[in-house]
Protein backbone atom coordinates (compact mmCIF):
# COMPACT_ATOMS: atom_id res chain seq x y z
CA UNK A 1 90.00 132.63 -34.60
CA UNK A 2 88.84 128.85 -34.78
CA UNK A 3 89.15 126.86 -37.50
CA UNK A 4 86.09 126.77 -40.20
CA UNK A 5 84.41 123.03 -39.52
CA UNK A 6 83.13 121.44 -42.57
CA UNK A 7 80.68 118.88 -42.71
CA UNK A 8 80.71 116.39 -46.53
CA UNK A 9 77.64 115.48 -48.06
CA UNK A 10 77.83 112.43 -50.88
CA UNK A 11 80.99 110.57 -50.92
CA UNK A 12 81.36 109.71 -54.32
CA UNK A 13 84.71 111.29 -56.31
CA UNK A 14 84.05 114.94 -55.34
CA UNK A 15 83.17 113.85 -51.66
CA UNK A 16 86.83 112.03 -51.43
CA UNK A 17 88.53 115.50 -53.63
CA UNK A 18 86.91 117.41 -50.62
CA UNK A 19 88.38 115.20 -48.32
CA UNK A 20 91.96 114.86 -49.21
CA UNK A 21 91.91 119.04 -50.29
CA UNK A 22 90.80 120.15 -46.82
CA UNK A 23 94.21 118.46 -45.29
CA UNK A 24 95.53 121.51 -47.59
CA UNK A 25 94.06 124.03 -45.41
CA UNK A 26 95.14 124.58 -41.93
CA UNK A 27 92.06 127.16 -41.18
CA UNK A 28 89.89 124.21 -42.24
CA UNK A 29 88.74 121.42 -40.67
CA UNK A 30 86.81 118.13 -41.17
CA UNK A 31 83.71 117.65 -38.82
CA UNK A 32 82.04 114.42 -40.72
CA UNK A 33 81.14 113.18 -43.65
CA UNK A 34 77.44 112.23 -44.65
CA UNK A 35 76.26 109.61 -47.27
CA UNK A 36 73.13 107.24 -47.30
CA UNK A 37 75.30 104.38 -47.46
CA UNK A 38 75.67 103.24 -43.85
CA UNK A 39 79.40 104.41 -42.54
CA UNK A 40 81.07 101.11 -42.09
CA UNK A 41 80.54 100.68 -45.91
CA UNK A 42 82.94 104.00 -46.53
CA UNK A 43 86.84 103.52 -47.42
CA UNK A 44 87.75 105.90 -45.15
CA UNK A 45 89.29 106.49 -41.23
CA UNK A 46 87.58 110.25 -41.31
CA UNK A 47 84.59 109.98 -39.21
CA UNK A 48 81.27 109.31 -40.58
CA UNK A 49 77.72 109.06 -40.34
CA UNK A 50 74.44 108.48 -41.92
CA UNK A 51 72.53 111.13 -43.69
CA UNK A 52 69.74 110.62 -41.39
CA UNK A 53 72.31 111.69 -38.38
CA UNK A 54 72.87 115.10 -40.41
CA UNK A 55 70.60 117.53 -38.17
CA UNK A 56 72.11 116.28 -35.36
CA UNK A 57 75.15 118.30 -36.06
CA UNK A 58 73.74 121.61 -36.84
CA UNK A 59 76.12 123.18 -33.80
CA UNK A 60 79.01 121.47 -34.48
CA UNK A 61 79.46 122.17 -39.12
CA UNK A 62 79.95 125.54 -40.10
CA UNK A 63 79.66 124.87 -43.82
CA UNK A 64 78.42 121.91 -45.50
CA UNK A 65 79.83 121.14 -49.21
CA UNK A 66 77.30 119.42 -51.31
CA UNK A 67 79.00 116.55 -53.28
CA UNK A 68 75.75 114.89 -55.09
CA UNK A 69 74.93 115.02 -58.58
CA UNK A 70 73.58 117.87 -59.88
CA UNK A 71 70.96 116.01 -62.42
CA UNK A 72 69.11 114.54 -58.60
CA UNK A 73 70.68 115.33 -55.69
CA UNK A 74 71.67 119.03 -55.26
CA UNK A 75 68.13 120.01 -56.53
CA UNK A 76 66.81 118.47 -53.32
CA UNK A 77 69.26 117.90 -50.83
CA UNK A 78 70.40 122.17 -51.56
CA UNK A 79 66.84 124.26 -50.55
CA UNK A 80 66.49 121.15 -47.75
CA UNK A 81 70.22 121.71 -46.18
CA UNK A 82 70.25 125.34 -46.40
CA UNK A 83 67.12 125.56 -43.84
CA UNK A 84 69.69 124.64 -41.42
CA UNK A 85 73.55 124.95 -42.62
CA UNK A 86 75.77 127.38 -44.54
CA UNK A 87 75.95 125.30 -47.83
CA UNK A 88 78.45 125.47 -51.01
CA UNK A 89 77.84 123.57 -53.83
CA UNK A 90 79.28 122.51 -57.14
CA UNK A 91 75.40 122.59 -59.23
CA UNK A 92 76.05 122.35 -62.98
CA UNK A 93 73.20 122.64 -64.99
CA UNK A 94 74.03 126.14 -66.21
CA UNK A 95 70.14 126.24 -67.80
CA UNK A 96 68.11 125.96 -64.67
CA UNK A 97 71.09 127.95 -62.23
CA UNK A 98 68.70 130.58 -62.37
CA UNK A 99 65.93 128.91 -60.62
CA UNK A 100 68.36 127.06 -58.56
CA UNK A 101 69.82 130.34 -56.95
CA UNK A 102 66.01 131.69 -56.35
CA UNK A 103 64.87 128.74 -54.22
CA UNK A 104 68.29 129.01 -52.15
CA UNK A 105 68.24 132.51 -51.66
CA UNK A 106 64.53 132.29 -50.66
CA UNK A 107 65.42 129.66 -48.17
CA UNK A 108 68.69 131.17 -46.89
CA UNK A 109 67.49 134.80 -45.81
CA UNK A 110 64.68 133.48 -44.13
CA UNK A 111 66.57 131.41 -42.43
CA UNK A 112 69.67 133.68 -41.89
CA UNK A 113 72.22 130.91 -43.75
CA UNK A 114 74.14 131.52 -46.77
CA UNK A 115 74.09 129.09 -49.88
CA UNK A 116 76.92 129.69 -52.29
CA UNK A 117 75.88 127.61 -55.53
CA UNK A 118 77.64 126.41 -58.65
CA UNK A 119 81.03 126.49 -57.58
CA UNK A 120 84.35 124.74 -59.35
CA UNK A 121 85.25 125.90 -62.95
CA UNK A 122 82.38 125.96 -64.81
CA UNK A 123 80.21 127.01 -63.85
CA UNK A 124 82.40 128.97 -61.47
CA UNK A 125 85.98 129.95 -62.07
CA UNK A 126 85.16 130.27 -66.11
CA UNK A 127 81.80 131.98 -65.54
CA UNK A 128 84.45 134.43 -63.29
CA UNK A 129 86.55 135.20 -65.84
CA UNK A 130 83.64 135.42 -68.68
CA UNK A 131 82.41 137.79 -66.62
CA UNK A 132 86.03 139.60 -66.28
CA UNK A 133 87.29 139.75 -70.15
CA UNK A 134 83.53 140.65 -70.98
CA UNK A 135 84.24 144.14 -68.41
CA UNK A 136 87.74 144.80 -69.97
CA UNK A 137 86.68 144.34 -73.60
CA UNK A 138 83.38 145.11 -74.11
CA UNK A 139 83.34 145.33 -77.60
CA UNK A 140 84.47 141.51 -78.80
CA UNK A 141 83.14 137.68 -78.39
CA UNK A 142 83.77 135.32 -75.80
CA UNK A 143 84.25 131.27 -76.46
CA UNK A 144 84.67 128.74 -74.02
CA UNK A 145 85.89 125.35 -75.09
CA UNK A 146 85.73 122.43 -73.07
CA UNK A 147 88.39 119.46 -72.84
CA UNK A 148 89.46 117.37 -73.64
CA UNK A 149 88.20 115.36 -70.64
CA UNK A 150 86.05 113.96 -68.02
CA UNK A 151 82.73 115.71 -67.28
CA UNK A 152 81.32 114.53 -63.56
CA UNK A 153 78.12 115.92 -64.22
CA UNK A 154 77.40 114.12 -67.40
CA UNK A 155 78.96 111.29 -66.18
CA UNK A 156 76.53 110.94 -63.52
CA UNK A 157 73.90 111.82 -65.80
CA UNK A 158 74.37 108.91 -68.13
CA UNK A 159 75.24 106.27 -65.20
CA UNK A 160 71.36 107.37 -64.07
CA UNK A 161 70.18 105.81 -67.20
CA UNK A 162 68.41 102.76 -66.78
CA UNK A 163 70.38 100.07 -68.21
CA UNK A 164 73.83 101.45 -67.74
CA UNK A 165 76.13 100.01 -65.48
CA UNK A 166 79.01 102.32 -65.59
CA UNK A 167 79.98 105.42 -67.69
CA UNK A 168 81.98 108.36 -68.45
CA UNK A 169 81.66 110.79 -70.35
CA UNK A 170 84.94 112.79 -72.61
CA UNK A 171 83.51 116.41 -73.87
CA UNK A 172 86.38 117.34 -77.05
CA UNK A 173 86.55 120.98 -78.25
CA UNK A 174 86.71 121.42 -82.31
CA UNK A 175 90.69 122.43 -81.88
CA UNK A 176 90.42 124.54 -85.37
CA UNK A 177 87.47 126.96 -83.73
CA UNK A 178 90.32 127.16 -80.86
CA UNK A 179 93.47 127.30 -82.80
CA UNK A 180 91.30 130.18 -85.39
CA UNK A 181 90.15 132.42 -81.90
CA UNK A 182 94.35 132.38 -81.21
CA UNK A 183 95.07 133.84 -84.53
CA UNK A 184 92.66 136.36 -83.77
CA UNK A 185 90.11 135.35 -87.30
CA UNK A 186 86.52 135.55 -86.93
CA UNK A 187 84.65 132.46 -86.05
CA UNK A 188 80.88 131.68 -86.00
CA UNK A 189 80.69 129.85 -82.73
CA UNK A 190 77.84 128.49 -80.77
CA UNK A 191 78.91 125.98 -78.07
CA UNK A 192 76.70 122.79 -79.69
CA UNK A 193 78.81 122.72 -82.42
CA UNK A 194 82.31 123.75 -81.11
CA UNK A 195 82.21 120.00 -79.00
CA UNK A 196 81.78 116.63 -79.27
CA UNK A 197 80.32 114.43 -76.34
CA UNK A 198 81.65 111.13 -76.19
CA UNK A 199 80.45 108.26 -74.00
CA UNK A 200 81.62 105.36 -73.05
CA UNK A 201 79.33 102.89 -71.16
CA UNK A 202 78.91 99.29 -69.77
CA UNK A 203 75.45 98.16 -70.10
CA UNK A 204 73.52 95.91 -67.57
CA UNK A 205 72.90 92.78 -68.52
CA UNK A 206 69.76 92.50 -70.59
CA UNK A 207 69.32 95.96 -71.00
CA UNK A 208 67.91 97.03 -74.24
CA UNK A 209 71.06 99.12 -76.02
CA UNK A 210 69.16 100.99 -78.69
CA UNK A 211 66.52 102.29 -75.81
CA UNK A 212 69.44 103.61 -73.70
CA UNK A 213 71.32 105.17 -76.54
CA UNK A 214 68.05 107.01 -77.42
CA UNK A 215 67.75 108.47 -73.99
CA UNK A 216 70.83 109.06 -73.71
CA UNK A 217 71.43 111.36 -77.13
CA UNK A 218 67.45 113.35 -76.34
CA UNK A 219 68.44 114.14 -73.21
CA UNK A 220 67.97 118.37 -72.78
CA UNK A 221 70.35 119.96 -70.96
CA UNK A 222 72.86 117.68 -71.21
CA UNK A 223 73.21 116.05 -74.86
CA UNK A 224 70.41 117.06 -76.65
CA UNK A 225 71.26 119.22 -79.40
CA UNK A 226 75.40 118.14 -79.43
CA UNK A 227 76.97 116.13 -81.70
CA UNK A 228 77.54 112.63 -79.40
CA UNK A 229 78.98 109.50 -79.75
CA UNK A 230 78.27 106.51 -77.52
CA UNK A 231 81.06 103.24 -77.34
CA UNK A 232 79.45 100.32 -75.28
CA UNK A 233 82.43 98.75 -74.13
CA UNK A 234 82.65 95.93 -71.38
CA UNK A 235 83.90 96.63 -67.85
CA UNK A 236 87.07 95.14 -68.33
CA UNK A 237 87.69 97.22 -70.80
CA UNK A 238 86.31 100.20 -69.17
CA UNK A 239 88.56 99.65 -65.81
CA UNK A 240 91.68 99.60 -67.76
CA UNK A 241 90.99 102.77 -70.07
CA UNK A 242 88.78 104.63 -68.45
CA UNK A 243 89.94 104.81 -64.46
CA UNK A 244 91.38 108.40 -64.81
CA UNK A 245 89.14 111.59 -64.74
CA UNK A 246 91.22 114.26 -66.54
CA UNK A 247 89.93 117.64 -67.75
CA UNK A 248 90.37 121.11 -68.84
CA UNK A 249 89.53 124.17 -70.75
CA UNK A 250 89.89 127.59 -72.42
CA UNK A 251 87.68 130.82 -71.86
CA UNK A 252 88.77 132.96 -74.82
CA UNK A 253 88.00 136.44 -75.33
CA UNK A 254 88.46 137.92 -78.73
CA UNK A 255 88.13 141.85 -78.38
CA UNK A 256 88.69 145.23 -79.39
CA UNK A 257 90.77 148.14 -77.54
CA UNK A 258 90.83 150.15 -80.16
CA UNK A 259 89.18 149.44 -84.11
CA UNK A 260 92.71 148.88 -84.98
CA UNK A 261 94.00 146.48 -82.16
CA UNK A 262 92.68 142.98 -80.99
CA UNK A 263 93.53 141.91 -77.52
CA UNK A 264 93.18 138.32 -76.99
CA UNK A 265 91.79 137.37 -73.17
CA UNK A 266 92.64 133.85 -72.23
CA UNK A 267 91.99 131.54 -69.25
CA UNK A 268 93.13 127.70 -69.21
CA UNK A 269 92.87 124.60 -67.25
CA UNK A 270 94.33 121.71 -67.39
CA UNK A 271 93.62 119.02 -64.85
CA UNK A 272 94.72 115.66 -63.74
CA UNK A 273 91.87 115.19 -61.69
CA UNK A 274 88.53 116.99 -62.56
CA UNK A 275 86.92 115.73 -59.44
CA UNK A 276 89.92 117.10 -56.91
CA UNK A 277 89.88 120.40 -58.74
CA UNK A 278 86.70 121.03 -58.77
CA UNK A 279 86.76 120.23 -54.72
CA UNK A 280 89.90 122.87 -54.25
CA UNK A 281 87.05 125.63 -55.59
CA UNK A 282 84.52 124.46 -53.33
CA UNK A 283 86.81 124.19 -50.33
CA UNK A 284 87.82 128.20 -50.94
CA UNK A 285 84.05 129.18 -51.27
CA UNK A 286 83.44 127.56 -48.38
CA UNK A 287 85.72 129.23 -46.90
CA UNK A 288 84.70 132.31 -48.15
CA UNK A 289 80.73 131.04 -46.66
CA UNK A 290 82.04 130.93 -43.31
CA UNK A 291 83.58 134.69 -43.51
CA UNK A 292 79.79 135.67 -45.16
CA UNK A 293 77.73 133.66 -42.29
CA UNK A 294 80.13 135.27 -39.23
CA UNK A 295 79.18 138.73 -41.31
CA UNK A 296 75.41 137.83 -41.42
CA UNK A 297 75.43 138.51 -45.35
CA UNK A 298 73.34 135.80 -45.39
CA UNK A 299 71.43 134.84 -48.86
CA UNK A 300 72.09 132.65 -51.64
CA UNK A 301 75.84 133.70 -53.29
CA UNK A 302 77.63 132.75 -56.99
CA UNK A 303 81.25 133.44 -57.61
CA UNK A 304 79.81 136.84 -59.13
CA UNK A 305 79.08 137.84 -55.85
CA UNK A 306 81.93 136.83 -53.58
CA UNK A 307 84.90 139.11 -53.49
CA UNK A 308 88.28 137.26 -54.05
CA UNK A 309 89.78 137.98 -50.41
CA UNK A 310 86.82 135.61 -48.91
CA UNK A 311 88.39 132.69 -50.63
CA UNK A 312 92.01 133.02 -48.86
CA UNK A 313 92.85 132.71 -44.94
CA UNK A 314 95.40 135.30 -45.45
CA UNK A 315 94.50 139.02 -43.99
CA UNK A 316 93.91 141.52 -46.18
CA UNK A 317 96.85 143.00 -44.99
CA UNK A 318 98.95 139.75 -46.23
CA UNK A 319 97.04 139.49 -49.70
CA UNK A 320 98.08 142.96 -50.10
CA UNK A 321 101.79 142.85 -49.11
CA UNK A 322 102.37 139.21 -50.98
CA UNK A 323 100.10 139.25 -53.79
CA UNK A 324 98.95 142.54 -54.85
């Protein structure tokens, strides 16, 4: 069988992950990458085009990953691309997935593509094994903490505010709520108060720093509601702390077998690079889009819906032999 072709769309951090992760997979292959910056202006000796030269290609991509943001670009570029391509993409803004998966899966069965959305670790491999300590113990809590590290999507997010000309932002779990779930106590947990966002951001020049810390802290979905603080810092400052993008995390389920025994469910990550992790998920569901599109299971997908086998290019025969 031929190799999957991939086509990249955005090459920001997640655009180059995707990149340098597909040279991992020797059933994978790199057709083109896409931006809206004109190709010459790209750092790299994979072949490139304009956005504008995307439909062009419709015979030659098998699966297009989605690198944008998820606050802008996904929202738009995903229902658009899907008309057209088998699509994967890493959309964050675990509020509004809901909506997001109805317009793809509109748009993908009546065009006979598949759209696998919200890919990477969470949403994706977390929401997976939520999902999986939820079905062993049903009677019990779950907790998911977050960091410490970088988060690309509210990152992004706060680099969109006007007046701000570079950010990141660190999300920092409350380490007693984690340390308490371990030792198997009770906890009153909502995710709002088990973090702490903090930003750190070089402002324009002239920009009005009380208006963008305002917009910054009211904005819903993202820091609305949490517990935030925001360091302006200058860029020289910022280059030389703040070049990294580290991350990680815990889902935690605390739960009962029996009314005498706790069982303690735990999934961790922890991640030099957020950015080329979260492109090694969306490279396997990609793969595992191709497999779906050459079945004609064709519709809009999460990692709920994907069986586990679709992410590897070994047979089942293999999985079964090495792994099971």
């Amino acid at each position: 069988m031929s190799n999957t072709r991939i086509g990249i769309v955005g090459y920001g951090n997640l655009g180059k992950g995707v990149e340098a992760g597909l040279k991992q997979s020797s059933d994978l292959e790199l057709a083109g990458i896409f931006s809206r910056r004109q190709p010459e202006q790209l750092e790299t000796t994979s072949p490139a085009y304009h956005m504008d030269d995307l439909l062009g290609f419709k015979d030659s991509i098998d699966v297009l990953i989605l690198c944008g943001g998820s606050q802008k670009d996904i929202p738009v570029q995903g229902p658009e691309l899907a008309k057209t391509f088998n699509t994967v993409d890493t959309y964050d803004n675990h509020n509004e997935i809901p909506v997001h998966f109805a317009k793809l899966d509109q748009v993908a069965r009546e065009n006979d593509t598949v759209a696998v959305i919200s890919t990477g670790w969470d949403p994706g491999l977390f929401s997976l094994n939520r999902l999986i300590a939820e079905s062993i113990l049903p009677k019990g809590e779950t907790y998911t903490f977050w960091g410490p590290g970088l988060s690309q999507g509210h990152s992004d997010a706060v680099r969109r505010v006007a007046g701000v000309k570079n950010a990141v932002q660190y999300t920092v779990p409350k380490e007693e709520l984690v340390d308490a779930v371990k030792d198997k106590q009770s906890i009153e947990y909502n995710k709002l108060d088990a973090h702490k966002r903090m930003v750190y951001l070089v402002l324009e020049e002239d920009a009005d720093e009380s208006k963008v810390r305002e917009t910054i802290k009211t904005m819903p979905d993202y820091f609305e509601g949490y517990e935030t603080e925001i360091h302006v810092i200058d860029q020289e400052t910022f280059d030389k702390e703040h070049a990294g993008m580290p991350h990680g995390g815990t889902v935690m389920r605390q739960g009962k077998t029996t009314d005498d025994h706790t069982a303690i469910y735990q999934f961790g990550l922890d991640l030099d690079s957020n950015p080329e992790f979260t492109a090694a998920v969306a490279i396997a569901y990609a793969r595992a889009a191709g497999k779906l599109a050459r079945e004609k299971q064709y519709g809009a997908k999460t990692v709920f819906d994907i069986a586990p086998g679709y992410l590897s290019p070994k047979s089942g025969a293999q999985l079964r032999k090495e792994l099971l």
